[in-house]
PDB file of N, CA and C in Angstrom:
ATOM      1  N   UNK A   1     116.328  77.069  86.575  1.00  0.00           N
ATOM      2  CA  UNK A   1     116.443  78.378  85.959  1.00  0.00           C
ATOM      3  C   UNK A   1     115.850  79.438  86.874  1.00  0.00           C
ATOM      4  N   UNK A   2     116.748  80.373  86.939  1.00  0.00           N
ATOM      5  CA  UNK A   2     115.928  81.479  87.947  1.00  0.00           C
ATOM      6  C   UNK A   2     115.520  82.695  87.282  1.00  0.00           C
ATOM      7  N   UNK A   3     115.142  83.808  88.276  1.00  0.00           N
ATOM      8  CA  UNK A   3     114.938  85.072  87.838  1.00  0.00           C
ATOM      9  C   UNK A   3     115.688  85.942  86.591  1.00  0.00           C
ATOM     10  N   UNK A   4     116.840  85.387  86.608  1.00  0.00           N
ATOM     11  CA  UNK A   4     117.945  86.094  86.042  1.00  0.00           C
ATOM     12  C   UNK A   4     117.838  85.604  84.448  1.00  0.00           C
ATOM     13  N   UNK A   5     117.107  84.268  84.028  1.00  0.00           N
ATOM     14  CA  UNK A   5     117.019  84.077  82.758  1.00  0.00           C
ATOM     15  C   UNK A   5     115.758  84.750  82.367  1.00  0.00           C
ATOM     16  N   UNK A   6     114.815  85.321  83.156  1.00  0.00           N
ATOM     17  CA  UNK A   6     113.613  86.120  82.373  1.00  0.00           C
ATOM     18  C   UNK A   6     113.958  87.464  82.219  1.00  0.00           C
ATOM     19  N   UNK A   7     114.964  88.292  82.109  1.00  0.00           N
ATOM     20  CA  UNK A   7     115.367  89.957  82.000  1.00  0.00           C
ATOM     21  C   UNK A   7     115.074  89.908  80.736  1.00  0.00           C
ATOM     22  N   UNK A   8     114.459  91.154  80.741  1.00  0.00           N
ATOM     23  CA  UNK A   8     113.562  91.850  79.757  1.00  0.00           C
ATOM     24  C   UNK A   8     114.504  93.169  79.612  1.00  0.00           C
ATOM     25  N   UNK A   9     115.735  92.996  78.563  1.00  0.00           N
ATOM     26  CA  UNK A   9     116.512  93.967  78.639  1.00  0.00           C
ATOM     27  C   UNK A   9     116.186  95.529  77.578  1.00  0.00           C
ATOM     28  N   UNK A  10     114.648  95.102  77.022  1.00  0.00           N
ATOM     29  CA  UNK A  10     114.717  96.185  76.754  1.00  0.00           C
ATOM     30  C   UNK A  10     114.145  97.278  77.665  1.00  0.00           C
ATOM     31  N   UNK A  11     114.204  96.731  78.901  1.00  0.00           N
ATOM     32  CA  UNK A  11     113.483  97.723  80.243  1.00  0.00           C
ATOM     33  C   UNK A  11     114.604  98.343  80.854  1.00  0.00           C
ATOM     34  N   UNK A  12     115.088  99.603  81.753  1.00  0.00           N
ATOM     35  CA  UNK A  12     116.180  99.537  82.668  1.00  0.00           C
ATOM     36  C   UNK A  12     116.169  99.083  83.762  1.00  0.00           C
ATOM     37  N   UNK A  13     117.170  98.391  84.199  1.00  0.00           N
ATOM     38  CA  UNK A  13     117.634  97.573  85.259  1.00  0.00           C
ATOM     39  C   UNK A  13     117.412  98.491  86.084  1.00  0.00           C
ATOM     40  N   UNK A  14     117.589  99.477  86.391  1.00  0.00           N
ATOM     41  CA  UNK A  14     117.511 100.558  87.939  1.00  0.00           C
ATOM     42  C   UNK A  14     116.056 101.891  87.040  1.00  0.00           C
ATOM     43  N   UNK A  15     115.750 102.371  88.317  1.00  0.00           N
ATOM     44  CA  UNK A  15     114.679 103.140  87.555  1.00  0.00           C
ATOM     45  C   UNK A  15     115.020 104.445  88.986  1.00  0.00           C
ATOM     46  N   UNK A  16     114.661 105.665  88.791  1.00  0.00           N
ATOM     47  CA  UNK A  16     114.900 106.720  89.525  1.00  0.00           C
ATOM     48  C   UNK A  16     113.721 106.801  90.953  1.00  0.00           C
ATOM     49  N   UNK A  17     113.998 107.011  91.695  1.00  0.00           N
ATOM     50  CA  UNK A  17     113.232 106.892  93.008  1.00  0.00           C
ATOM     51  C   UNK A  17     112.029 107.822  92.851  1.00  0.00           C
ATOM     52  N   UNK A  18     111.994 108.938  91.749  1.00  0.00           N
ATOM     53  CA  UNK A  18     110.970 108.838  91.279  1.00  0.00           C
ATOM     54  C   UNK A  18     110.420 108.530  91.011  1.00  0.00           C
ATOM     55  N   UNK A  19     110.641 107.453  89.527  1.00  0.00           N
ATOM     56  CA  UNK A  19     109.413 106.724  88.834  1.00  0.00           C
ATOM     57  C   UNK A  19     109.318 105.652  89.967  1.00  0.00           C
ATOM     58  N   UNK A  20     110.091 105.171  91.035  1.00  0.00           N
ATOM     59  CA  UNK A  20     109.937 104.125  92.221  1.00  0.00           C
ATOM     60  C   UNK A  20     108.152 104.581  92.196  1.00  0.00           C
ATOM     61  N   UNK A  21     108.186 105.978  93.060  1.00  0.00           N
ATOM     62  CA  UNK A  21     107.166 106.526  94.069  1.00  0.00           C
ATOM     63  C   UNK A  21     105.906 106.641  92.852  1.00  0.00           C
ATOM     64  N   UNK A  22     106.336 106.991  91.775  1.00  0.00           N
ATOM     65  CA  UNK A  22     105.059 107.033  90.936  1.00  0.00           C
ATOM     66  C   UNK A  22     104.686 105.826  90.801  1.00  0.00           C
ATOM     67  N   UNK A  23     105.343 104.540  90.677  1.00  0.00           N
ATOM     68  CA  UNK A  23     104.685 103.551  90.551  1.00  0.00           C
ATOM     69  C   UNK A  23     103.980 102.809  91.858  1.00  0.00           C
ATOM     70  N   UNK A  24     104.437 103.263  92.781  1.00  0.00           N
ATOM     71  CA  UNK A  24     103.806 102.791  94.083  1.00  0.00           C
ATOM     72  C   UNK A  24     102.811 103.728  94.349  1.00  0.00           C
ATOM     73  N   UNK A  25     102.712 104.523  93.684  1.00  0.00           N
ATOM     74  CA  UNK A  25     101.471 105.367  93.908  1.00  0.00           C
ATOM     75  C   UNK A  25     101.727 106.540  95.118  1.00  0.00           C
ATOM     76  N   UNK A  26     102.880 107.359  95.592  1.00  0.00           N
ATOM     77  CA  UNK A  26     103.175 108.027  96.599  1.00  0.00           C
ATOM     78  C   UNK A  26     103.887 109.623  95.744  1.00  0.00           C
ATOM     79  N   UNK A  27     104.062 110.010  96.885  1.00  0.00           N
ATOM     80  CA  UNK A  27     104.774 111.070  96.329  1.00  0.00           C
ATOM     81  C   UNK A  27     106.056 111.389  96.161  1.00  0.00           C
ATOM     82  N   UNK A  28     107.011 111.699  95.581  1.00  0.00           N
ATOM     83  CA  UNK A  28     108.524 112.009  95.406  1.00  0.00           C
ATOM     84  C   UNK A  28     108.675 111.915  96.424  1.00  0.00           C
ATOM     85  N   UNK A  29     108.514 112.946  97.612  1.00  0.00           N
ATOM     86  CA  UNK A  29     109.386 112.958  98.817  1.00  0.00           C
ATOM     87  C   UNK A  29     108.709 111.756  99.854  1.00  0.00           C
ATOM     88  N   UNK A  30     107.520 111.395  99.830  1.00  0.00           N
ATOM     89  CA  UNK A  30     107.584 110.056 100.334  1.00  0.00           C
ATOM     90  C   UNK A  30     108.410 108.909  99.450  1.00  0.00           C
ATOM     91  N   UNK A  31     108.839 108.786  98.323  1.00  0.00           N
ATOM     92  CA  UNK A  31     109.145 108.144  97.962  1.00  0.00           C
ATOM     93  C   UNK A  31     110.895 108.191  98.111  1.00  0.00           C
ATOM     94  N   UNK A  32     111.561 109.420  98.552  1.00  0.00           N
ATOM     95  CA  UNK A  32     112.795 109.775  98.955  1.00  0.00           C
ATOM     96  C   UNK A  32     112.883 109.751 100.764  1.00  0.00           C
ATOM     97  N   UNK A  33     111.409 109.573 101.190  1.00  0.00           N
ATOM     98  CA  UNK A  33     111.792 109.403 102.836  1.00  0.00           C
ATOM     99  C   UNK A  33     112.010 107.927 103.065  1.00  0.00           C
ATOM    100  N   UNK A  34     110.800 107.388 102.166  1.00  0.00           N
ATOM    101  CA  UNK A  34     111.213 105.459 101.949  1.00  0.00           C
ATOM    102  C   UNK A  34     112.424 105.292 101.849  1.00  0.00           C
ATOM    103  N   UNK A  35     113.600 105.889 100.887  1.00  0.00           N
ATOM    104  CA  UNK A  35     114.624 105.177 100.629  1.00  0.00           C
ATOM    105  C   UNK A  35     115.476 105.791 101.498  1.00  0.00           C
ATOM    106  N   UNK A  36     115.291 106.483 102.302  1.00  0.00           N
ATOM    107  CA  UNK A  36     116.161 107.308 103.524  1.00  0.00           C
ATOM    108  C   UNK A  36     115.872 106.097 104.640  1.00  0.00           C
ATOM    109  N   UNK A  37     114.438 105.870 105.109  1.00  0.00           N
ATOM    110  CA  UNK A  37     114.056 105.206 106.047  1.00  0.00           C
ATOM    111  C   UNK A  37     114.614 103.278 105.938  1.00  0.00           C
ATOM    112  N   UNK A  38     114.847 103.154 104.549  1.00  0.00           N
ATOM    113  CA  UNK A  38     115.285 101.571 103.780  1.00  0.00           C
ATOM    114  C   UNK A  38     114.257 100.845 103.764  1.00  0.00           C
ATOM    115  N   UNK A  39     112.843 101.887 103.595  1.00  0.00           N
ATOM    116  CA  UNK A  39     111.864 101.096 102.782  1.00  0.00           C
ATOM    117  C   UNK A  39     111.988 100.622 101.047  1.00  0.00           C
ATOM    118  N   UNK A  40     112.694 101.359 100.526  1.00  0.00           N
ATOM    119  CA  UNK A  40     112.523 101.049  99.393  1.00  0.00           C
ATOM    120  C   UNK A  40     114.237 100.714  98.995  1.00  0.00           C
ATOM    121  N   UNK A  41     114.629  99.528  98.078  1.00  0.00           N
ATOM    122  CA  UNK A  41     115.785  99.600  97.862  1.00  0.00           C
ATOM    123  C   UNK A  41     116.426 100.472  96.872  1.00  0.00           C
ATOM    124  N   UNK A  42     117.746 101.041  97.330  1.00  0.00           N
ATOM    125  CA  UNK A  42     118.273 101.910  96.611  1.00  0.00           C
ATOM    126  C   UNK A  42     119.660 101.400  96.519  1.00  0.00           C
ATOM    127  N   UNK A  43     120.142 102.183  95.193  1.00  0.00           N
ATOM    128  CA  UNK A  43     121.522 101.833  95.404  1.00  0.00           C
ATOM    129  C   UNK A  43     121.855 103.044  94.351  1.00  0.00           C
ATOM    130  N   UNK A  44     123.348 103.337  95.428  1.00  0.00           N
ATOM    131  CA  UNK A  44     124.015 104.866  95.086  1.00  0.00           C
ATOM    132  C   UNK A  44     124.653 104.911  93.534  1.00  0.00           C
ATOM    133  N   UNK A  45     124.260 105.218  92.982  1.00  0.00           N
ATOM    134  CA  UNK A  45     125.469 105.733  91.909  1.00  0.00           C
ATOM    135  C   UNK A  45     126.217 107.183  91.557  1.00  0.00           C
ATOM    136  N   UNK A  46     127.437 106.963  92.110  1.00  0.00           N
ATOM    137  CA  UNK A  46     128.008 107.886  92.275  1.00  0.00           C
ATOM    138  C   UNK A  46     127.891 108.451  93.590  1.00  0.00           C
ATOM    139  N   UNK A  47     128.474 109.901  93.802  1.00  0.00           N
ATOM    140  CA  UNK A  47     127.940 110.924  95.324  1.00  0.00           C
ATOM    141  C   UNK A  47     126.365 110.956  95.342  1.00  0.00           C
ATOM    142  N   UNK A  48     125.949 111.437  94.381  1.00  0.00           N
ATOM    143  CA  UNK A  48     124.255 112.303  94.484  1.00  0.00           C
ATOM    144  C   UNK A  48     123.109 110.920  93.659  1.00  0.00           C
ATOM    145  N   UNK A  49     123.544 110.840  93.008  1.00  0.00           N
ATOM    146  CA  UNK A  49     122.043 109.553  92.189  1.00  0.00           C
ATOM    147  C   UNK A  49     121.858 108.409  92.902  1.00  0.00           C
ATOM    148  N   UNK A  50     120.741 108.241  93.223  1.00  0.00           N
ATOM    149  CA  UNK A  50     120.014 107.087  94.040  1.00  0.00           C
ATOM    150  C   UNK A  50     118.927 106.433  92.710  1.00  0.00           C
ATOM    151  N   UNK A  51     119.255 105.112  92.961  1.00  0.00           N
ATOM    152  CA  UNK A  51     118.655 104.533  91.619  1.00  0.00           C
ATOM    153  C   UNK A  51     117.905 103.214  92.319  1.00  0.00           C
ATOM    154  N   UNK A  52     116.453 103.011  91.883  1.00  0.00           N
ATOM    155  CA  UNK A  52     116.213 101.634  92.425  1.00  0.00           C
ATOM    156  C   UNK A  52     116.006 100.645  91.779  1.00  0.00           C
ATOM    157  N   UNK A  53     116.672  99.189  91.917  1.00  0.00           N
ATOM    158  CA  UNK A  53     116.520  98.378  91.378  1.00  0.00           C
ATOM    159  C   UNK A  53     115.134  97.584  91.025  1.00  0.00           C
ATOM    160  N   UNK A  54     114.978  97.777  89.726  1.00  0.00           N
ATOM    161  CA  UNK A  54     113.591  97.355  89.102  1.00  0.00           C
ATOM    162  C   UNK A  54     113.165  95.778  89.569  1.00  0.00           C
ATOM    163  N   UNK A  55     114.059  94.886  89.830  1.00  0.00           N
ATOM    164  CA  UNK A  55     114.329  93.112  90.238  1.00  0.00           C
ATOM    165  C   UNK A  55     114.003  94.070  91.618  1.00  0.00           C
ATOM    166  N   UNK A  56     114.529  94.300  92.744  1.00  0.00           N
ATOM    167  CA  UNK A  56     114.581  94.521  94.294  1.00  0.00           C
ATOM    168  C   UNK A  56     112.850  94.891  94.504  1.00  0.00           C
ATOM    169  N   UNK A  57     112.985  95.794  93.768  1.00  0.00           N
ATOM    170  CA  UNK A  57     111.328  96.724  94.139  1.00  0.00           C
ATOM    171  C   UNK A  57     110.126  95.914  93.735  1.00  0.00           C
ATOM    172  N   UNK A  58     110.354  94.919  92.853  1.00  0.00           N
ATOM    173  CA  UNK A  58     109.385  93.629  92.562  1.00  0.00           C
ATOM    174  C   UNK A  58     109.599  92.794  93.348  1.00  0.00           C
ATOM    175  N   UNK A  59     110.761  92.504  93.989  1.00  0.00           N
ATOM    176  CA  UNK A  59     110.544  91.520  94.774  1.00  0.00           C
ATOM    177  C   UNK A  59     110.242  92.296  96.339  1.00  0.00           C
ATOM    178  N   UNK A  60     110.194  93.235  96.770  1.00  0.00           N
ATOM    179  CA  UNK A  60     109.779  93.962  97.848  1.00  0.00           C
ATOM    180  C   UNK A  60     108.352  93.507  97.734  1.00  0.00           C
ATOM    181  N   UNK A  61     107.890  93.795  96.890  1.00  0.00           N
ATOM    182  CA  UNK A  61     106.309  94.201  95.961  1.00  0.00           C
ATOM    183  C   UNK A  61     105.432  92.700  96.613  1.00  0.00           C
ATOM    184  N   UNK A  62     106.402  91.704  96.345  1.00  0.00           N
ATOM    185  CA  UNK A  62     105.888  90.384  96.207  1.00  0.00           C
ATOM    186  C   UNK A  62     105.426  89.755  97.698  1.00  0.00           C
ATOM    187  N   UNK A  63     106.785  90.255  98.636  1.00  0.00           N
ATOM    188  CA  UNK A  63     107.290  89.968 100.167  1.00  0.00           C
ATOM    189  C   UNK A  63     106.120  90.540 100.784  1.00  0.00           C
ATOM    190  N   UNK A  64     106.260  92.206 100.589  1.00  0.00           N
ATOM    191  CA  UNK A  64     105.093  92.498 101.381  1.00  0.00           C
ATOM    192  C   UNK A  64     103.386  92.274 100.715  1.00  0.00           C
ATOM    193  N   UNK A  65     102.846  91.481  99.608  1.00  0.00           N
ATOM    194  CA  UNK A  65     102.102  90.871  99.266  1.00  0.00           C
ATOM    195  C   UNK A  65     101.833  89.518  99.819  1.00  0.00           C
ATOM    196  N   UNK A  66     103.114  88.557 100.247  1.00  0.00           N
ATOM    197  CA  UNK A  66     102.890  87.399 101.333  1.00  0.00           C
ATOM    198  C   UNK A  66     102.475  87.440 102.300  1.00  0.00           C
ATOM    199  N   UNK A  67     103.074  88.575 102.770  1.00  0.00           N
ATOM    200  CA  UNK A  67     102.881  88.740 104.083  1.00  0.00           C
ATOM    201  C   UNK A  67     101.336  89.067 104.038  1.00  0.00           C
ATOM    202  N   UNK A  68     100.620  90.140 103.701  1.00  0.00           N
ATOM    203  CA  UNK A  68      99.285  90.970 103.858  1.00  0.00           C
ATOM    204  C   UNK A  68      98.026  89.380 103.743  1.00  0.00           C
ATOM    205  N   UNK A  69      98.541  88.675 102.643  1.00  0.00           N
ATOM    206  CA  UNK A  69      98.274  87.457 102.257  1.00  0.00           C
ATOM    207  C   UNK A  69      97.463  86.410 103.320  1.00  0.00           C
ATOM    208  N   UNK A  70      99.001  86.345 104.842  1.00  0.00           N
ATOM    209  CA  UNK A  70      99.135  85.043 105.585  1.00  0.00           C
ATOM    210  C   UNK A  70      98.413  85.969 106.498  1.00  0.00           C
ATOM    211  N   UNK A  71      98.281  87.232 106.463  1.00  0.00           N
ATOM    212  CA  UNK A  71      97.659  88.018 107.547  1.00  0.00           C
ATOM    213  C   UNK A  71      96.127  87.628 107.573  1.00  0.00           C
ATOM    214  N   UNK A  72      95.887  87.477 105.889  1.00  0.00           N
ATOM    215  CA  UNK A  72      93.991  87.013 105.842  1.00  0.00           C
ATOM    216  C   UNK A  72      93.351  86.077 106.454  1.00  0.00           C
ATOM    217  N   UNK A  73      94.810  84.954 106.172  1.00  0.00           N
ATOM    218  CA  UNK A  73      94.069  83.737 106.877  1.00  0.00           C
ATOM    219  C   UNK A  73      94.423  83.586 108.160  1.00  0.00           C
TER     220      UNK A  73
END
């Protein structure tokens, strides 16, 4: 069983690159230079809305937590 059987659908699946940057603790436009630069994952909806996936940005979350991790020891 993977990731995909624990969705918690009363959450949204994509969240605005805003609330991204508020939850990482940064600011809007750092949080819009991240997803310019493809620090943070985004995905387009439509011409203008950039939306980030709530699954992607946890698992970003996790990756660069291994890493900082294997750096200790």
């Amino acid at each position: 069983m993977g990731q995909k059987d624990n969705l918690d659908l009363t959450k949204p699946l994509c969240i605005s690159v805003v609330a991204a940057a508020r939850l990482l603790g940064v600011s809007r436009n750092t949080g819009y230079e991240m997803a310019r630069l493809g620090q943070l994952p985004t995905l387009r909806c439509g011409q203008r809305r950039l939306v980030v996936p709530r699954a992607a940005l946890m698992k970003m979350l996790e990756e660069v937590g291994e890493r900082h991790e294997k750096r200790k020891e």
